[in-house]
Protein backbone atom coordinates (compact mmCIF):
# COMPACT_ATOMS: atom_id res chain seq x y z
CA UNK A 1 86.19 96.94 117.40
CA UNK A 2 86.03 93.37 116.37
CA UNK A 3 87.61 91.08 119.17
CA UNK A 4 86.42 88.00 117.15
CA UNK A 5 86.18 87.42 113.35
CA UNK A 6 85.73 84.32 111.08
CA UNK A 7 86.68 84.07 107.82
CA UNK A 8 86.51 81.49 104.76
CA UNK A 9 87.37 81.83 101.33
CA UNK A 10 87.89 78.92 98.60
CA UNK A 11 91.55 78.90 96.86
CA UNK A 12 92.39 76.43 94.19
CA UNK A 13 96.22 76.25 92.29
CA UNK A 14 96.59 75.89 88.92
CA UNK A 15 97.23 72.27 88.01
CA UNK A 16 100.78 72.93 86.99
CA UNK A 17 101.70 74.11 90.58
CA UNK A 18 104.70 73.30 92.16
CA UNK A 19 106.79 74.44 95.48
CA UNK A 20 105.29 76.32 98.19
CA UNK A 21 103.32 79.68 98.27
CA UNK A 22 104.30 81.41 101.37
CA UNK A 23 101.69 83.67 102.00
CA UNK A 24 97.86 83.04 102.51
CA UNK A 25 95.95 85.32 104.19
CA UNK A 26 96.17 87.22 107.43
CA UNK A 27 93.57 89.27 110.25
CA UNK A 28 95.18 92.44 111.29
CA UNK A 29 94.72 95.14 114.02
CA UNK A 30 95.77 98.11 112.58
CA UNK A 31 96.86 100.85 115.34
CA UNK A 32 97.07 104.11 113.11
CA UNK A 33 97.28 105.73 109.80
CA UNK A 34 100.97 104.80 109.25
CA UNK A 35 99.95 101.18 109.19
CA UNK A 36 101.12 99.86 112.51
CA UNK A 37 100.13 96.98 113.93
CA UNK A 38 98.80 95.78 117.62
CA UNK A 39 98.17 92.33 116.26
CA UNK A 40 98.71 89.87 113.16
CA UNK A 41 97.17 86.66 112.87
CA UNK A 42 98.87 84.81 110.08
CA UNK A 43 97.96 81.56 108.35
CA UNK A 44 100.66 81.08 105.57
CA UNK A 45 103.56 78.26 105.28
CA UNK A 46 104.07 75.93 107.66
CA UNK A 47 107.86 75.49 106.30
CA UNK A 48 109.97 76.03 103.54
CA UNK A 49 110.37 72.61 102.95
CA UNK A 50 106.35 71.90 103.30
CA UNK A 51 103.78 72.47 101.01
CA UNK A 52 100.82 72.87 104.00
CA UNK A 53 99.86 75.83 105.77
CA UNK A 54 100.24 76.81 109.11
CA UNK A 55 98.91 79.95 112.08
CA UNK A 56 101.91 82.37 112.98
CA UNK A 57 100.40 85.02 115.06
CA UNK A 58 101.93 87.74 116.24
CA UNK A 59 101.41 90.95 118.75
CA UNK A 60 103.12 94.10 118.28
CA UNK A 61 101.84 95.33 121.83
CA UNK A 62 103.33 95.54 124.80
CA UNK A 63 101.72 96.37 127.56
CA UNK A 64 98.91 98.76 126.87
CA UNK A 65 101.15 100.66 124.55
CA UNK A 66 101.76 99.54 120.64
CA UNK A 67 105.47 99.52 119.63
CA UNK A 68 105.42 98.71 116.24
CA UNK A 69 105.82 101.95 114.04
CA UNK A 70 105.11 100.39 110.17
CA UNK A 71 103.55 97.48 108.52
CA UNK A 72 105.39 94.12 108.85
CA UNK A 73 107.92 96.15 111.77
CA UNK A 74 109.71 92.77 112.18
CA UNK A 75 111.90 94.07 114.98
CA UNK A 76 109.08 95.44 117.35
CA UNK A 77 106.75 92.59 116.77
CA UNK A 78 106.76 89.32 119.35
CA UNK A 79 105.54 85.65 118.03
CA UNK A 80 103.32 83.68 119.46
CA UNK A 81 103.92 80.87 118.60
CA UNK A 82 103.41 78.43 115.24
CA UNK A 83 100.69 75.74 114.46
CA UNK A 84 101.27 74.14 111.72
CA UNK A 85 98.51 71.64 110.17
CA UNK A 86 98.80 68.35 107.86
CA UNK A 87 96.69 69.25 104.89
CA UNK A 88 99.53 69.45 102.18
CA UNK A 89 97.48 72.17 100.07
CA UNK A 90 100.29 72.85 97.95
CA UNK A 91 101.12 68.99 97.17
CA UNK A 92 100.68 66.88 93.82
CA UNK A 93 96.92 65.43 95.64
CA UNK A 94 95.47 68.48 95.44
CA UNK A 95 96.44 70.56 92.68
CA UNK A 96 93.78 72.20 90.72
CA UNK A 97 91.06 71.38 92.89
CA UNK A 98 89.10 74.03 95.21
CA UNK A 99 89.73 73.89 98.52
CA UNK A 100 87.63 75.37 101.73
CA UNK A 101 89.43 77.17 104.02
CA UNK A 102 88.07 79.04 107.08
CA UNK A 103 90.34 80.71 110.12
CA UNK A 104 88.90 82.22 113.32
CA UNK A 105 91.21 84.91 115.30
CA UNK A 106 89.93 86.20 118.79
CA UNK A 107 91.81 88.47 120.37
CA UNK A 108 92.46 88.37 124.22
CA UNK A 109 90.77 89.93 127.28
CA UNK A 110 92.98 92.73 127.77
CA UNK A 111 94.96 91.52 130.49
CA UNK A 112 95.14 88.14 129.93
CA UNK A 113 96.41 85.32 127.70
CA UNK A 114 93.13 84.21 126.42
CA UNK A 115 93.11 85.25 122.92
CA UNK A 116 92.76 82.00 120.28
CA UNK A 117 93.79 81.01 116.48
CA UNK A 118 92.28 78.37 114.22
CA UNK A 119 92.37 76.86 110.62
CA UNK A 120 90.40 74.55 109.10
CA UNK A 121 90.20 73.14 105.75
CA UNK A 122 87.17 71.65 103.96
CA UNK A 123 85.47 71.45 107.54
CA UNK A 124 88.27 69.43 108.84
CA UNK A 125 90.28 70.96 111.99
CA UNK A 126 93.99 72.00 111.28
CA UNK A 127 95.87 73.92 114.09
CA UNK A 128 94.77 75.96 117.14
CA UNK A 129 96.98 78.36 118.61
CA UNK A 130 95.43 79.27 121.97
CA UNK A 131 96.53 81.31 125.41
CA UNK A 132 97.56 84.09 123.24
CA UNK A 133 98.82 87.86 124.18
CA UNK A 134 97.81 89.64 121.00
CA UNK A 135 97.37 92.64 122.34
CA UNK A 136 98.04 92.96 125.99
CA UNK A 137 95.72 95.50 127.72
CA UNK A 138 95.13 97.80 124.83
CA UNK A 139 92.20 98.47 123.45
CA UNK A 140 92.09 100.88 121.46
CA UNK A 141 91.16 98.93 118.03
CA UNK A 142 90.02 95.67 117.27
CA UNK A 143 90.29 93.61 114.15
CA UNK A 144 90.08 95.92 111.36
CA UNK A 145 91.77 94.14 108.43
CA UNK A 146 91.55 91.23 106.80
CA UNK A 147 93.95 90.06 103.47
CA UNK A 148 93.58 87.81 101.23
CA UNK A 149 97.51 87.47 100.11
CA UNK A 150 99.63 85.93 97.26
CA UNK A 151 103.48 86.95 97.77
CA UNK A 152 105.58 84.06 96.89
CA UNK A 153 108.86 85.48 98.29
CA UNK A 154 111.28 87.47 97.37
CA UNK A 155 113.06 85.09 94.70
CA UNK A 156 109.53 85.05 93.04
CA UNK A 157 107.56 81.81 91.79
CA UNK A 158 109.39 79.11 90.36
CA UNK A 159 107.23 79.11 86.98
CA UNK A 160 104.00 80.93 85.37
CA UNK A 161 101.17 79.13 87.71
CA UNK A 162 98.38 80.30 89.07
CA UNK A 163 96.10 80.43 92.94
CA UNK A 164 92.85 81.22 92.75
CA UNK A 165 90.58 82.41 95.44
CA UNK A 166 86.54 82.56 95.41
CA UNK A 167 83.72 82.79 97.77
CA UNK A 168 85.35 85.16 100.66
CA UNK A 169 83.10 85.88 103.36
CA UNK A 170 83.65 87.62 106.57
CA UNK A 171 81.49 86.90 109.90
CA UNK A 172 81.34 87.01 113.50
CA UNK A 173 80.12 83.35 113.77
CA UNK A 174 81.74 80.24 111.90
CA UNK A 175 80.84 80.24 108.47
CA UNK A 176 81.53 76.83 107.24
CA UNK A 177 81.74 75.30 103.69
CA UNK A 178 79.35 74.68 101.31
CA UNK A 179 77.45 71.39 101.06
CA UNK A 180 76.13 69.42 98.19
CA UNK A 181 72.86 70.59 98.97
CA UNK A 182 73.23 74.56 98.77
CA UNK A 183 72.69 77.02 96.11
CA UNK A 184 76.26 78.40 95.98
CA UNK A 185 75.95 82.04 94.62
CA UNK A 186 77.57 83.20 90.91
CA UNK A 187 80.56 84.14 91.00
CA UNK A 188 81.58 87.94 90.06
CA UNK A 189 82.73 88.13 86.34
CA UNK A 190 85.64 90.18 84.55
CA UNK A 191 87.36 90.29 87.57
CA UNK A 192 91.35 90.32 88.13
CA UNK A 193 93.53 90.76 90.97
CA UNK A 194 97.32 91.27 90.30
């Protein structure tokens, strides 16, 4: 029953990347076995014009009682609200280069529109999303999910290019990047995620 997580992760695109890459990762109450949702907390595109990154999150609550019946049940779910942040991680600048990202997602006192979203990237503030109704009174499971993602859409990427992510961590308290001074830890080897 997590009401408040904090996550960071370092992606990177391959150096030949162009156009934007939709999806990035996203905290998720799941409600039951057939994968509904009480709450979503997004970061992904910020347009699909843009190449940054932006918080969409999302309840699928209302009330005390969770409508949504499915993952990604795009009629029963209500929006928030966007925030939408200037880093352009998907522009010419910063291709091929690792970049430290970190979100926070607290969900509300039941009852009340308290619940908060936040990005940042290489320490830096992005977007806050805050007063938020994830998940109305209910109460029945916290955050339980968290995904690292990499749909493109449904047209598929533009060319053979890559996004890499390293160094995921998961905590109740901010996490932070790396510094010049820390030992960061080896990497796992042999590893592939398709």
């Amino acid at each position: 029953k997590f009401d408040e997580l904090y996550w960071r992760f370092y992606m990177k695109t391959s150096s030949n990347w162009i156009g934007q890459a939709y999806k990035v990762t996203r905290g998720i109450v799941f409600a039951g076995s057939d994968w509904r949702q009480a709450a979503i907390g997004h970061l992904w595109e910020d347009g699909p014009d843009s190449l940054g990154m932006g918080l969409d999150p999302v309840s699928g609550v209302k009330g005390s009682t969770v409508v949504t019946t499915k993952y990604n049940d795009f009629s029963n779910l209500t929006w928030l609200g966007k925030a939408n942040g200037p880093f352009q991680m998907y522009g010419t600048a910063n291709r091929g280069k690792w970049t430290c990202i970190e979100v926070r997602m607290k969900l509300n006192t039941p009852g009340q529109s308290d619940g908060v979203m936040s990005f940042s990237v290489n320490g830096t503030p992005q977007a806050t999303a805050s007063n938020l109704n994830f998940r109305g009174s209910y109460t029945g499971y916290g955050i339980n999910a968290i995904l690292l993602e990499s749909f493109i859409g449904s047209s598929g990427a533009p060319q053979n290019q890559a996004r890499y992510f390293d160094n995921f961590v998961v905590s109740t308290k901010p996490i932070g990047c790396y510094n010049a001074n820390e030992v960061r830890p080896n990497a796992p080897t042999n590893v592939r995620v398709e």
